[in-house]
C-alpha atoms as a PDB file:
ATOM      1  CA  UNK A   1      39.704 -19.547  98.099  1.00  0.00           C
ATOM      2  CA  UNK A   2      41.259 -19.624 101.581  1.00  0.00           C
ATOM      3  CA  UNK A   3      40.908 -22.789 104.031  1.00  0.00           C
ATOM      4  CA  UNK A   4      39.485 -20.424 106.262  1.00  0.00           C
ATOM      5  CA  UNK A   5      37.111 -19.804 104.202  1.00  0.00           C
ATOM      6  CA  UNK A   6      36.388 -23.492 102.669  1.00  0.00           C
ATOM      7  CA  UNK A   7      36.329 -25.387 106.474  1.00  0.00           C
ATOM      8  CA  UNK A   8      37.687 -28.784 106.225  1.00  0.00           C
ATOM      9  CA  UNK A   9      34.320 -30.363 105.289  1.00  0.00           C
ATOM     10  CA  UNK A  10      34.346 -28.124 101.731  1.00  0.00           C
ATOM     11  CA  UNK A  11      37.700 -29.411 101.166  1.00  0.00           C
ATOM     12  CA  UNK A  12      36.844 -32.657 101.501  1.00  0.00           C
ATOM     13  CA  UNK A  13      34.126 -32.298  99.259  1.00  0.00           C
ATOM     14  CA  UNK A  14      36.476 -30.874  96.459  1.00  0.00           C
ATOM     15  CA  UNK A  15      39.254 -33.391  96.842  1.00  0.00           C
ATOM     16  CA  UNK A  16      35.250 -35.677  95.695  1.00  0.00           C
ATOM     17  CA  UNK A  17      34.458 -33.536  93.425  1.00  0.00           C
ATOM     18  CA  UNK A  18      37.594 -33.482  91.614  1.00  0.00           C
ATOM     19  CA  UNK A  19      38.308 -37.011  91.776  1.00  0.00           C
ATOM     20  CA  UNK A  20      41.213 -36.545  93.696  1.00  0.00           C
ATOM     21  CA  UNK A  21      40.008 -38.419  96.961  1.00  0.00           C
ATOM     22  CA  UNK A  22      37.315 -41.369  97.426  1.00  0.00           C
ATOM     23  CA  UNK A  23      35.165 -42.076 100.530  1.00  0.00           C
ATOM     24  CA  UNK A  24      37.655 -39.493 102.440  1.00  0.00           C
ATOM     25  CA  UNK A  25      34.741 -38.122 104.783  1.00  0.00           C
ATOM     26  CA  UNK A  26      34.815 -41.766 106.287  1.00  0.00           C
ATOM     27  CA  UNK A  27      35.809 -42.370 109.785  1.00  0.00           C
ATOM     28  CA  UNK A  28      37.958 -45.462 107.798  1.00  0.00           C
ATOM     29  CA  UNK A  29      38.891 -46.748 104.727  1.00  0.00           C
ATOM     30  CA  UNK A  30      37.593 -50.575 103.774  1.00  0.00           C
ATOM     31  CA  UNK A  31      40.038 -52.899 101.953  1.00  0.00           C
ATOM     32  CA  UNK A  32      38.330 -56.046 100.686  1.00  0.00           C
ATOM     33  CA  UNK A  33      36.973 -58.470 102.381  1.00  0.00           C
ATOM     34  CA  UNK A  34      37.394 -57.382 105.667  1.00  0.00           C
ATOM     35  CA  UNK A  35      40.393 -55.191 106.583  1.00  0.00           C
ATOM     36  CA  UNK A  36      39.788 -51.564 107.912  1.00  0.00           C
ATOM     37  CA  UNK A  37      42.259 -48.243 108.318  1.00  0.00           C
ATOM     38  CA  UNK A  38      42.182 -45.333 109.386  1.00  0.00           C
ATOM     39  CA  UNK A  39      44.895 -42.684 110.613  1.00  0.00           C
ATOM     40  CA  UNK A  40      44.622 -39.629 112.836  1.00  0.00           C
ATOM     41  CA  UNK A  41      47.571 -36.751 113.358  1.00  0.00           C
ATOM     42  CA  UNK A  42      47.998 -34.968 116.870  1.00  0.00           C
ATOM     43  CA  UNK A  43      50.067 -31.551 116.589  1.00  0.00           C
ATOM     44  CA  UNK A  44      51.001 -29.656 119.352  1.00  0.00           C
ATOM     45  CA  UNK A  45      50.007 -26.931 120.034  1.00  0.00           C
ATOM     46  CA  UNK A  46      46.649 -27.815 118.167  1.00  0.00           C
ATOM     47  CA  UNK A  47      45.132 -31.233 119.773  1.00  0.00           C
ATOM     48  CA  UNK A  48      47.557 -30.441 123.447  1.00  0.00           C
ATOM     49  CA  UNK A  49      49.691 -28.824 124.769  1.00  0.00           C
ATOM     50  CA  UNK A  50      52.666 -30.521 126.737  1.00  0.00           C
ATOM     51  CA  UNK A  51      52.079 -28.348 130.107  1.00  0.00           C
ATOM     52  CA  UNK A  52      48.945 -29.979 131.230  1.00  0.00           C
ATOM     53  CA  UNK A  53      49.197 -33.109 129.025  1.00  0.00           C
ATOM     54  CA  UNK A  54      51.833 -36.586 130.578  1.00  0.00           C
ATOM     55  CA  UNK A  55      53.880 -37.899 127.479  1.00  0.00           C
ATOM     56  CA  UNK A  56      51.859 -41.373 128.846  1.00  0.00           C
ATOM     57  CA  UNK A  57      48.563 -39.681 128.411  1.00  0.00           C
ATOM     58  CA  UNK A  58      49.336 -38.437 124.970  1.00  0.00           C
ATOM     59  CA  UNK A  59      50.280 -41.731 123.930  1.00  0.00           C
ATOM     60  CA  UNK A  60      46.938 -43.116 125.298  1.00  0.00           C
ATOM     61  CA  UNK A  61      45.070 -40.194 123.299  1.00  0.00           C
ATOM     62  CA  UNK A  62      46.759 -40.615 120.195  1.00  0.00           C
ATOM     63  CA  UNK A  63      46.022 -44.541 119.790  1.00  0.00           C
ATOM     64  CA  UNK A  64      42.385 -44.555 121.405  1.00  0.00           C
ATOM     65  CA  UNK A  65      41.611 -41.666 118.818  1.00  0.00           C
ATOM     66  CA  UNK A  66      42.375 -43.753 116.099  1.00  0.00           C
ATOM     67  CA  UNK A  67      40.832 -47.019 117.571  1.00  0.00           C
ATOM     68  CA  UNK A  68      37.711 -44.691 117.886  1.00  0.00           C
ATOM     69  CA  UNK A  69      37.615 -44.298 114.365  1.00  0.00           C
ATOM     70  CA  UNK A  70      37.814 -48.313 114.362  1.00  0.00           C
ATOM     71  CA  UNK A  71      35.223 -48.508 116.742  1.00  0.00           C
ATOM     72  CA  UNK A  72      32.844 -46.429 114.492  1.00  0.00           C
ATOM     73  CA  UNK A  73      33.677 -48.448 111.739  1.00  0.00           C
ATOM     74  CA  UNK A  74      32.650 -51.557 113.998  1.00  0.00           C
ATOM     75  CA  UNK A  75      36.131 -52.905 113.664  1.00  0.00           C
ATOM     76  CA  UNK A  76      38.242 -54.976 115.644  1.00  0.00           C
ATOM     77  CA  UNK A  77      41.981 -53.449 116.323  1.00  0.00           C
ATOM     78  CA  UNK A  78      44.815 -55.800 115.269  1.00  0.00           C
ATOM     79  CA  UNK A  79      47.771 -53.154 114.961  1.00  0.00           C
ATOM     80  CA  UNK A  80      49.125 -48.945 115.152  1.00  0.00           C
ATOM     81  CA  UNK A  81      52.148 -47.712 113.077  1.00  0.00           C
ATOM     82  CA  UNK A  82      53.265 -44.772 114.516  1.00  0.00           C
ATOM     83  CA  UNK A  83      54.881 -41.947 113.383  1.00  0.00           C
ATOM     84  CA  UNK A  84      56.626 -39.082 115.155  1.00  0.00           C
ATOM     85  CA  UNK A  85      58.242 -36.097 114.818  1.00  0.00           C
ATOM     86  CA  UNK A  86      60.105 -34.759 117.657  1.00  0.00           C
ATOM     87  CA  UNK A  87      63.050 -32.148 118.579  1.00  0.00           C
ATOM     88  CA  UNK A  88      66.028 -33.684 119.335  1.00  0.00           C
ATOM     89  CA  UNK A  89      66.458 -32.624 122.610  1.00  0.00           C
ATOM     90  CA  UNK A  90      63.643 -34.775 123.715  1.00  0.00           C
ATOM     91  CA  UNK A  91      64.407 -36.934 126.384  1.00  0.00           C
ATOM     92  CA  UNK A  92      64.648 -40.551 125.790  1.00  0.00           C
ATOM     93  CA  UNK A  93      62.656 -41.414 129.170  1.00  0.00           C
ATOM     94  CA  UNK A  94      59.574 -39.237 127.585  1.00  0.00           C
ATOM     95  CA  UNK A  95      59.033 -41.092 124.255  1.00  0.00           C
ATOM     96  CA  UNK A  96      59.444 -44.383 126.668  1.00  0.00           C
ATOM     97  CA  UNK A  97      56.473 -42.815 128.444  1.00  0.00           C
ATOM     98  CA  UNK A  98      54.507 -41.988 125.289  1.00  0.00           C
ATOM     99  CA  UNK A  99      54.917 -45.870 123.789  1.00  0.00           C
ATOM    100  CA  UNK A 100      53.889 -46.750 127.083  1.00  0.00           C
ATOM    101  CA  UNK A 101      50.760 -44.741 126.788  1.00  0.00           C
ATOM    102  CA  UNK A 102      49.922 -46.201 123.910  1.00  0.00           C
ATOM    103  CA  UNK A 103      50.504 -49.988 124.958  1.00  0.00           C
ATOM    104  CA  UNK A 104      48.035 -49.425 127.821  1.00  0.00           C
ATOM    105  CA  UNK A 105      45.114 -49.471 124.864  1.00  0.00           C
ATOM    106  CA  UNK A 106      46.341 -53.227 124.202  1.00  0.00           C
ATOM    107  CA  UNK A 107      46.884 -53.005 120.409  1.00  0.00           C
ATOM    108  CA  UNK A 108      50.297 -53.321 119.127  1.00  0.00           C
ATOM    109  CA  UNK A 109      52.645 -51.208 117.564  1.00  0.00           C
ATOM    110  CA  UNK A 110      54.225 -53.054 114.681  1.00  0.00           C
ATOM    111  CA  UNK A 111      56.118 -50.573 112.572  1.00  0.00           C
ATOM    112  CA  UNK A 112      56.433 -46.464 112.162  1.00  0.00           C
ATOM    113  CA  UNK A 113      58.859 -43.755 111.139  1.00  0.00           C
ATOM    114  CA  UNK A 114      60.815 -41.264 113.686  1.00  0.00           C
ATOM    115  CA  UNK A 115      62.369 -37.761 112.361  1.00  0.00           C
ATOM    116  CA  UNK A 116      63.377 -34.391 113.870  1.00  0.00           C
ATOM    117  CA  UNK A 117      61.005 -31.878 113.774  1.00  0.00           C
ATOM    118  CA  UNK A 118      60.173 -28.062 115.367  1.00  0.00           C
ATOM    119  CA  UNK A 119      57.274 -29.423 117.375  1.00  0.00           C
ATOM    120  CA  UNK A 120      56.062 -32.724 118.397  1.00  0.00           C
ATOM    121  CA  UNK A 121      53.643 -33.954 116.122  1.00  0.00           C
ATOM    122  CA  UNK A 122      52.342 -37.740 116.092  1.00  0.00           C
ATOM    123  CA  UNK A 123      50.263 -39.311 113.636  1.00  0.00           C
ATOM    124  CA  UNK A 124      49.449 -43.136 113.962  1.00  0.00           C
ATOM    125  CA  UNK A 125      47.661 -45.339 111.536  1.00  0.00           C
ATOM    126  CA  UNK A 126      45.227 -48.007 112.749  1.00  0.00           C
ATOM    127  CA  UNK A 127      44.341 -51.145 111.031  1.00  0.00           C
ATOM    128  CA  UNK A 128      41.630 -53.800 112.022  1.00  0.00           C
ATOM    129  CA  UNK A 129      38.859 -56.148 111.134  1.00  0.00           C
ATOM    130  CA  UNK A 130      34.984 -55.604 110.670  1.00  0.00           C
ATOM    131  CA  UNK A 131      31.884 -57.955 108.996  1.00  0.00           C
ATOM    132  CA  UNK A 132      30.308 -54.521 108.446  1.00  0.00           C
ATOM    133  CA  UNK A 133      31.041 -51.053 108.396  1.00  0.00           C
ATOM    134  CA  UNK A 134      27.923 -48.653 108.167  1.00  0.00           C
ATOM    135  CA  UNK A 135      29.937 -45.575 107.076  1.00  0.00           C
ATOM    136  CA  UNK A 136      27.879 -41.987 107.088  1.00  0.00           C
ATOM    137  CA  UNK A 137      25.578 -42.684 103.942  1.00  0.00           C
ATOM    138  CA  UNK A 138      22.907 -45.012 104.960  1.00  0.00           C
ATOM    139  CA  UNK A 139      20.532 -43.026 107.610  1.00  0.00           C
ATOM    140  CA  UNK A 140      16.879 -42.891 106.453  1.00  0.00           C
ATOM    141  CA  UNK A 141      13.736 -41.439 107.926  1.00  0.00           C
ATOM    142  CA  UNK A 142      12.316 -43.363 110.581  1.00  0.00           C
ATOM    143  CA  UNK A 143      16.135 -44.046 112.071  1.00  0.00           C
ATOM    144  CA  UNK A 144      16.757 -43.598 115.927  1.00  0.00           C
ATOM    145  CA  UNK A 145      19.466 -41.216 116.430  1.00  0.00           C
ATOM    146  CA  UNK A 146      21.664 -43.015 119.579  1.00  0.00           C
ATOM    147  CA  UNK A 147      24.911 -42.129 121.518  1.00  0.00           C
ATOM    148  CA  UNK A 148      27.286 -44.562 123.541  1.00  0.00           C
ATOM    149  CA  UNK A 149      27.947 -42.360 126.577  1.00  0.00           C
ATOM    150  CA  UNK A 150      27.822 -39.195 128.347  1.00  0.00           C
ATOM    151  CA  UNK A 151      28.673 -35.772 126.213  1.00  0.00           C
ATOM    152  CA  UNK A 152      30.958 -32.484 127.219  1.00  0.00           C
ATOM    153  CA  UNK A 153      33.161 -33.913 129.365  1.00  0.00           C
ATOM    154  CA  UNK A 154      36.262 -33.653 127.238  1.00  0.00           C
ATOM    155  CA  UNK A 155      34.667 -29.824 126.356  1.00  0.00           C
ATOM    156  CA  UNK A 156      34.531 -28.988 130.432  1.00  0.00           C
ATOM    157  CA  UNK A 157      37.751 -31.189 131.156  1.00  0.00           C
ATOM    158  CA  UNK A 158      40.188 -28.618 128.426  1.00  0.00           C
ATOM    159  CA  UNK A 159      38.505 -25.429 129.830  1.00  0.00           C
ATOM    160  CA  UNK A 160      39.768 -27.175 133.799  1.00  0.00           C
ATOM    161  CA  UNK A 161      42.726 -27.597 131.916  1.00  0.00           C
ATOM    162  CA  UNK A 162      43.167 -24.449 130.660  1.00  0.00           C
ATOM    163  CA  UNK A 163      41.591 -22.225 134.067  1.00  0.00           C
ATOM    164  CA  UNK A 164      44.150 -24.959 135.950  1.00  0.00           C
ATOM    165  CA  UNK A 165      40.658 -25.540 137.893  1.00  0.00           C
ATOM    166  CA  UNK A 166      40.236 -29.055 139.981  1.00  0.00           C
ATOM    167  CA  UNK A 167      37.521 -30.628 138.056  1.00  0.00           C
ATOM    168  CA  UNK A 168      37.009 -35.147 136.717  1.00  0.00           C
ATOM    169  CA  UNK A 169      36.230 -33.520 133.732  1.00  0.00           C
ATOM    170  CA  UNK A 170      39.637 -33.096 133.160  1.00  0.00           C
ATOM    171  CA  UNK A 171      40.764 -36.621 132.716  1.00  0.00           C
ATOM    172  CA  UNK A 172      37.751 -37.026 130.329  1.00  0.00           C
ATOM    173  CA  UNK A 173      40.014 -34.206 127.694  1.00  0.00           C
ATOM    174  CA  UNK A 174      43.035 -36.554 128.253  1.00  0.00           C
ATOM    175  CA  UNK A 175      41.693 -39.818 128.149  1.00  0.00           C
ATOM    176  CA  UNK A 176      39.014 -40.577 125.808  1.00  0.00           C
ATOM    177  CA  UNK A 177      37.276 -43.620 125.811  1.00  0.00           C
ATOM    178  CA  UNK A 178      37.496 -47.063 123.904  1.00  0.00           C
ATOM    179  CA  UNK A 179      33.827 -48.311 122.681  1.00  0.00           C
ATOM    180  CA  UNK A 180      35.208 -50.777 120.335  1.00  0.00           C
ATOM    181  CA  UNK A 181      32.689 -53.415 121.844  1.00  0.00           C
ATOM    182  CA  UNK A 182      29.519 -51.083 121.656  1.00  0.00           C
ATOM    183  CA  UNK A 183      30.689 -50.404 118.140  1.00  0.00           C
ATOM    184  CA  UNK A 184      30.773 -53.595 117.137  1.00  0.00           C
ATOM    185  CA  UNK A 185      27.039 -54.269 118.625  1.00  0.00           C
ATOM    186  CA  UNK A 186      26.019 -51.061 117.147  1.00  0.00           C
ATOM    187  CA  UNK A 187      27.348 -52.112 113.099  1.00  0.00           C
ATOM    188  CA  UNK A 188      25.319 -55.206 113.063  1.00  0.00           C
ATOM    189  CA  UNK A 189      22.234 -53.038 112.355  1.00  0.00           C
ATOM    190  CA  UNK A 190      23.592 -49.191 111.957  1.00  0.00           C
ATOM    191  CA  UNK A 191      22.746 -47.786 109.075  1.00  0.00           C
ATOM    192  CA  UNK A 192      25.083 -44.789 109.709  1.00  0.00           C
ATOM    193  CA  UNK A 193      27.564 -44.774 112.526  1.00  0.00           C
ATOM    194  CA  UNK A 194      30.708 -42.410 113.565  1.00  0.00           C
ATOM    195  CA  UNK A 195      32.692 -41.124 116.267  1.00  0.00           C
ATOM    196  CA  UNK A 196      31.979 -37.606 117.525  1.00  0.00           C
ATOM    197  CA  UNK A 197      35.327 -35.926 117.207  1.00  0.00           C
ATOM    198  CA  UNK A 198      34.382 -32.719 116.168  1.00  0.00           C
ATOM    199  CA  UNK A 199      31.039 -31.951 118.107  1.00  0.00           C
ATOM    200  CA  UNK A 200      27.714 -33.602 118.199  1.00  0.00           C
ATOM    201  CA  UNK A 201      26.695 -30.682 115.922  1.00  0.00           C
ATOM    202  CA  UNK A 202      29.580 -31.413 113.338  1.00  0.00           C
ATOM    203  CA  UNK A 203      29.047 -34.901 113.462  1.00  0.00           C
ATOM    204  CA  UNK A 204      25.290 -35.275 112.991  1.00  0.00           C
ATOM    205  CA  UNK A 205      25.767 -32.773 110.120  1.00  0.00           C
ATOM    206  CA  UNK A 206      28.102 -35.398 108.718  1.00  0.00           C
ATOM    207  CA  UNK A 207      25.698 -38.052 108.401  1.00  0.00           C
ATOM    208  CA  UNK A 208      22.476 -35.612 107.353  1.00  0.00           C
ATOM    209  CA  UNK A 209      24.962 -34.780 104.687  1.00  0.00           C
ATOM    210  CA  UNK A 210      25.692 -37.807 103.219  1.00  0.00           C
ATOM    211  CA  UNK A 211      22.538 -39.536 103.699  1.00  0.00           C
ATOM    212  CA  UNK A 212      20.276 -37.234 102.330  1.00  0.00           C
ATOM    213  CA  UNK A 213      17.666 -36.612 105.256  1.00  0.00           C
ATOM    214  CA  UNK A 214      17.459 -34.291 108.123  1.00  0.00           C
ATOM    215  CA  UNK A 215      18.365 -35.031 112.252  1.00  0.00           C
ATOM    216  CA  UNK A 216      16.363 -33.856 114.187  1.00  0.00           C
ATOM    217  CA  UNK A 217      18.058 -33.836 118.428  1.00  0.00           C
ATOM    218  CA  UNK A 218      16.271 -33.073 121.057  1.00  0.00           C
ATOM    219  CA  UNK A 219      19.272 -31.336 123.554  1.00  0.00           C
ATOM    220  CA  UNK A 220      16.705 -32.839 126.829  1.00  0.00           C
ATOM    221  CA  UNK A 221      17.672 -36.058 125.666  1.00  0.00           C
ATOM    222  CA  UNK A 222      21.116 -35.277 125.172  1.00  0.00           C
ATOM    223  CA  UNK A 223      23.025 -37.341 128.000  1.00  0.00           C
ATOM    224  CA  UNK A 224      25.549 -34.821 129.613  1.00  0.00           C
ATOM    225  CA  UNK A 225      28.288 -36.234 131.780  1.00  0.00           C
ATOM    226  CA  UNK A 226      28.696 -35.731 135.415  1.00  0.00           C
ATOM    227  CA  UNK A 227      30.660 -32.373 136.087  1.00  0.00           C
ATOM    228  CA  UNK A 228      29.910 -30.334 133.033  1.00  0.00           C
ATOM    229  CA  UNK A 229      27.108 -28.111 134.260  1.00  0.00           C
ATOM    230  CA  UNK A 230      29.479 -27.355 137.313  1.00  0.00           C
ATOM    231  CA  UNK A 231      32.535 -26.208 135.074  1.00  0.00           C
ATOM    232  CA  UNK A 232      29.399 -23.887 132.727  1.00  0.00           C
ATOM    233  CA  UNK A 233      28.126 -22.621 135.825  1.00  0.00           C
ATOM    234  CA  UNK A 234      32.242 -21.788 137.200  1.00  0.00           C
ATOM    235  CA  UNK A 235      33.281 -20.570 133.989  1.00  0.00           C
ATOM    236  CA  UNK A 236      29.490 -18.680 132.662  1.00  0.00           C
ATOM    237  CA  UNK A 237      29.570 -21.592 129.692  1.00  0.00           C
ATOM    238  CA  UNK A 238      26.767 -22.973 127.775  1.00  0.00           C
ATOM    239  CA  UNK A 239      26.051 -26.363 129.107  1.00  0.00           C
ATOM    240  CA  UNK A 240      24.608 -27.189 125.049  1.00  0.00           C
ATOM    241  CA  UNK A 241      27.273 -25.944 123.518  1.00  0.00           C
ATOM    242  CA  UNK A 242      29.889 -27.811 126.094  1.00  0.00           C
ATOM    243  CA  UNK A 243      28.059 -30.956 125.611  1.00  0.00           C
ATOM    244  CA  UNK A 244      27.053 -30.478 121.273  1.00  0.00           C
ATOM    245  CA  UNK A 245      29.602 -28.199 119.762  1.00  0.00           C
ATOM    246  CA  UNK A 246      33.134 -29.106 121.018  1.00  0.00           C
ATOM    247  CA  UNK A 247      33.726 -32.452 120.478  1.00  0.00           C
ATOM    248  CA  UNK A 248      36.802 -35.036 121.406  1.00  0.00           C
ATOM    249  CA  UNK A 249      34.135 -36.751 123.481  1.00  0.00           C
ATOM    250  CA  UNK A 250      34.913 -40.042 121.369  1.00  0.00           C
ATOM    251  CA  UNK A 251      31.404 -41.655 122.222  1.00  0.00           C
ATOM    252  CA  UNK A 252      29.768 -42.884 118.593  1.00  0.00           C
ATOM    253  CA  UNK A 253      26.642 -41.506 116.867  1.00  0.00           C
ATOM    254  CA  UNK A 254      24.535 -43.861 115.038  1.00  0.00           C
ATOM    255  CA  UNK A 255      21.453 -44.359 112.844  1.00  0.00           C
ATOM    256  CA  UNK A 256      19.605 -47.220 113.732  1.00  0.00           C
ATOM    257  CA  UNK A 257      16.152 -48.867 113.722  1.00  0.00           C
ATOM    258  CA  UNK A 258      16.069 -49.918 116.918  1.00  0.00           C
ATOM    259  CA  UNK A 259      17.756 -48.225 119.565  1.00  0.00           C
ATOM    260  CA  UNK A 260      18.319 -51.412 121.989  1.00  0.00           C
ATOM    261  CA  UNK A 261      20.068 -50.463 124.990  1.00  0.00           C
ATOM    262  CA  UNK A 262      21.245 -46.907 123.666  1.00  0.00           C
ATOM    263  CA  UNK A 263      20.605 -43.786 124.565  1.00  0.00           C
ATOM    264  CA  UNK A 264      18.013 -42.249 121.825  1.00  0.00           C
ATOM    265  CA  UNK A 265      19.033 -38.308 121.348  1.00  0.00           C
ATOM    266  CA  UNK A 266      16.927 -37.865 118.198  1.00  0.00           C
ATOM    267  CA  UNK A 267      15.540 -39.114 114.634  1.00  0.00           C
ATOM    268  CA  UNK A 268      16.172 -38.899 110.906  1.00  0.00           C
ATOM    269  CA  UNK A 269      13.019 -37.915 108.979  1.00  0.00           C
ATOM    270  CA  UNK A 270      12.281 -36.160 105.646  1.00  0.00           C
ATOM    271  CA  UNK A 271      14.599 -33.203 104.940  1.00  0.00           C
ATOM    272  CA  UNK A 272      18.228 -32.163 105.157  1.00  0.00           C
ATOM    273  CA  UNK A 273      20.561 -30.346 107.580  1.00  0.00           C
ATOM    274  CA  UNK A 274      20.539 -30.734 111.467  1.00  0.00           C
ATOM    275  CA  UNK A 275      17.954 -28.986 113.774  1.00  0.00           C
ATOM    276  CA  UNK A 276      18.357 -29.228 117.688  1.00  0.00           C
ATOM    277  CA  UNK A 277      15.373 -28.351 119.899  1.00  0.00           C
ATOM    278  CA  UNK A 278      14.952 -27.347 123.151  1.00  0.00           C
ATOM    279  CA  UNK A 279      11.298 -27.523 124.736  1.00  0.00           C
ATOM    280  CA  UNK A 280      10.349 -27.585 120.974  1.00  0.00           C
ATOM    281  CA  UNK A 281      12.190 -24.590 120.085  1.00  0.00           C
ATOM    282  CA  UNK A 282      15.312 -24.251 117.832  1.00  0.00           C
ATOM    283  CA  UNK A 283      18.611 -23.749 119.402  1.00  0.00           C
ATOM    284  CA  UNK A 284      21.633 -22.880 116.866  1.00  0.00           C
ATOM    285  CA  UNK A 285      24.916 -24.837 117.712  1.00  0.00           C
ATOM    286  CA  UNK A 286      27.622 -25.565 115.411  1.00  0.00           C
ATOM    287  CA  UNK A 287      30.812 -27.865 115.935  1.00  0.00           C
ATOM    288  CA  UNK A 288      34.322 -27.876 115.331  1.00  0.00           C
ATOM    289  CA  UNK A 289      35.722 -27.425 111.446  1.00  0.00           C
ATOM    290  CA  UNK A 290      39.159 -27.321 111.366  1.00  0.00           C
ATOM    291  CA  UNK A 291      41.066 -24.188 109.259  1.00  0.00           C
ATOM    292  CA  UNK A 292      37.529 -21.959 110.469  1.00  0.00           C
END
């Protein structure tokens, strides 16, 4: 069988199956007692493309997408290693901007590998510190579903991008955001928490997945961020599917029994899979899945 026709998730769930991989489908690994790590590639061509994208804001990107994978994991950063590939005509002054980039998140970069390569590609590893990590397995009926922020921005801010339209949304797509501090509120009672990288629809099907219930999200509750129903109605986009099905909006999803000061999108109950409703009635979204 094909990747394109196994999607990253079923390959994940082979590497499982055959033994081959452990907790993989984690947003981090968890080294005993405390230390957490996670890494994240960025290829280009794939996750941005060097005509709309600074080498400082693809620095930024690549280290907040990994500290967003701490943040889900209700971690503390301490450090990045950072590798990179690169052609070697390159200039000097734009790798200076890309470490710079990556400073600006205020975790250090202690260590790394450089080689030549066709394309740029970056991948950076991310270690920190966490009393508890709620990983994807734990949601149970009764849970409030809650998100950190706003969704679709980074969805309407690529298509600005792309159309080379004048739009806030497009800073969103470049420069995620850092909600180390919610995630560390959030992991002191989540029972399932992670960072919605691939689409709220991708994610959510994540945690239904691996906790053995259903979610259940209402799209009216569904915070969408300022600008995205402009770029839908420019462009004749879906505002759902903007907000639910691209993802890179780096805001975290978690299961919780108490929602606190979070926005409430939804609930696990009884069940399995993901339904989204609108006015009570099913709407059928889907998220990213790399290979598909």
């Amino acid at each position: 069988m094909r990747l394109s026709e196994l999607g990253e998730f079923g390959l994940l769930r082979e590497l499982e199956r055959r033994g081959l991989a452990q907790g993989i489908a984690n947003d981090a690994a968890r080294f005993a007692p405390d230390l957490v790590v996670t890494q994240d590639a960025l290829v280009e061509g794939v996750h941005f493309r060097l005509d709309w994208t600074s080498w400082h804001d693809l620095g930024y990107k690549a280290a907040a997408v990994n500290i967003s994978d701490l943040a889900a994991s209700g971690a503390e950063p301490e450090a990045l290693i950072v590798s990179l590939g690169l052609p070697g005509e390159t200039k000097a002054s734009d790798v200076i901007k890309l470490y710079e980039g990556i400073a600006e998140t205020g975790v250090p970069v202690l260590g790394g590998d450089t080689t030549s390569a066709d394309r740029l590609y970056l991948s950076v590893t991310a270690l920190g510190r966490a009393e508890r990590v709620p990983g994807r397995d734990g949601a149970r009926p009764g849970d409030s579903l809650v998100v950190t922020g706003p969704l679709g921005a980074s969805a309407a801010g690529f298509h600005c991008l792309q159309e080379r339209l004048t739009n806030p949304c497009a800073r969103a797509h470049l420069r995620p955001p850092l909600r180390v501090a919610e995630g560390r509120e959030l992991a002191q009672s989540a029972h399932a928490m992670l960072d919605i990288s691939d689409g709220l629809a991708s994610d959510a099907l994540r945690i239904a997945e691996r906790s053995g219930c259903r979610l259940l999200i209402e799209l009216e509750r569904v915070p969408v961020a300022d600008g995205v129903a402009e770029v839908a109605r420019q462009l004749d986009l879906n505002v759902d599917s903007l907000a639910c099905a691209f993802g890179e909006d780096y805001e975290l999803l978690a299961a919780v029994p108490e929602p606190g000061r979070f926005t409430v999108v939804g609930r696990c109950e009884e069940g399995e899979g993901v339904v989204f409703l609108r006015d009570g009635e099913p709407v059928e979204l889907s998220g990213w899945d790399h290979f598909r």
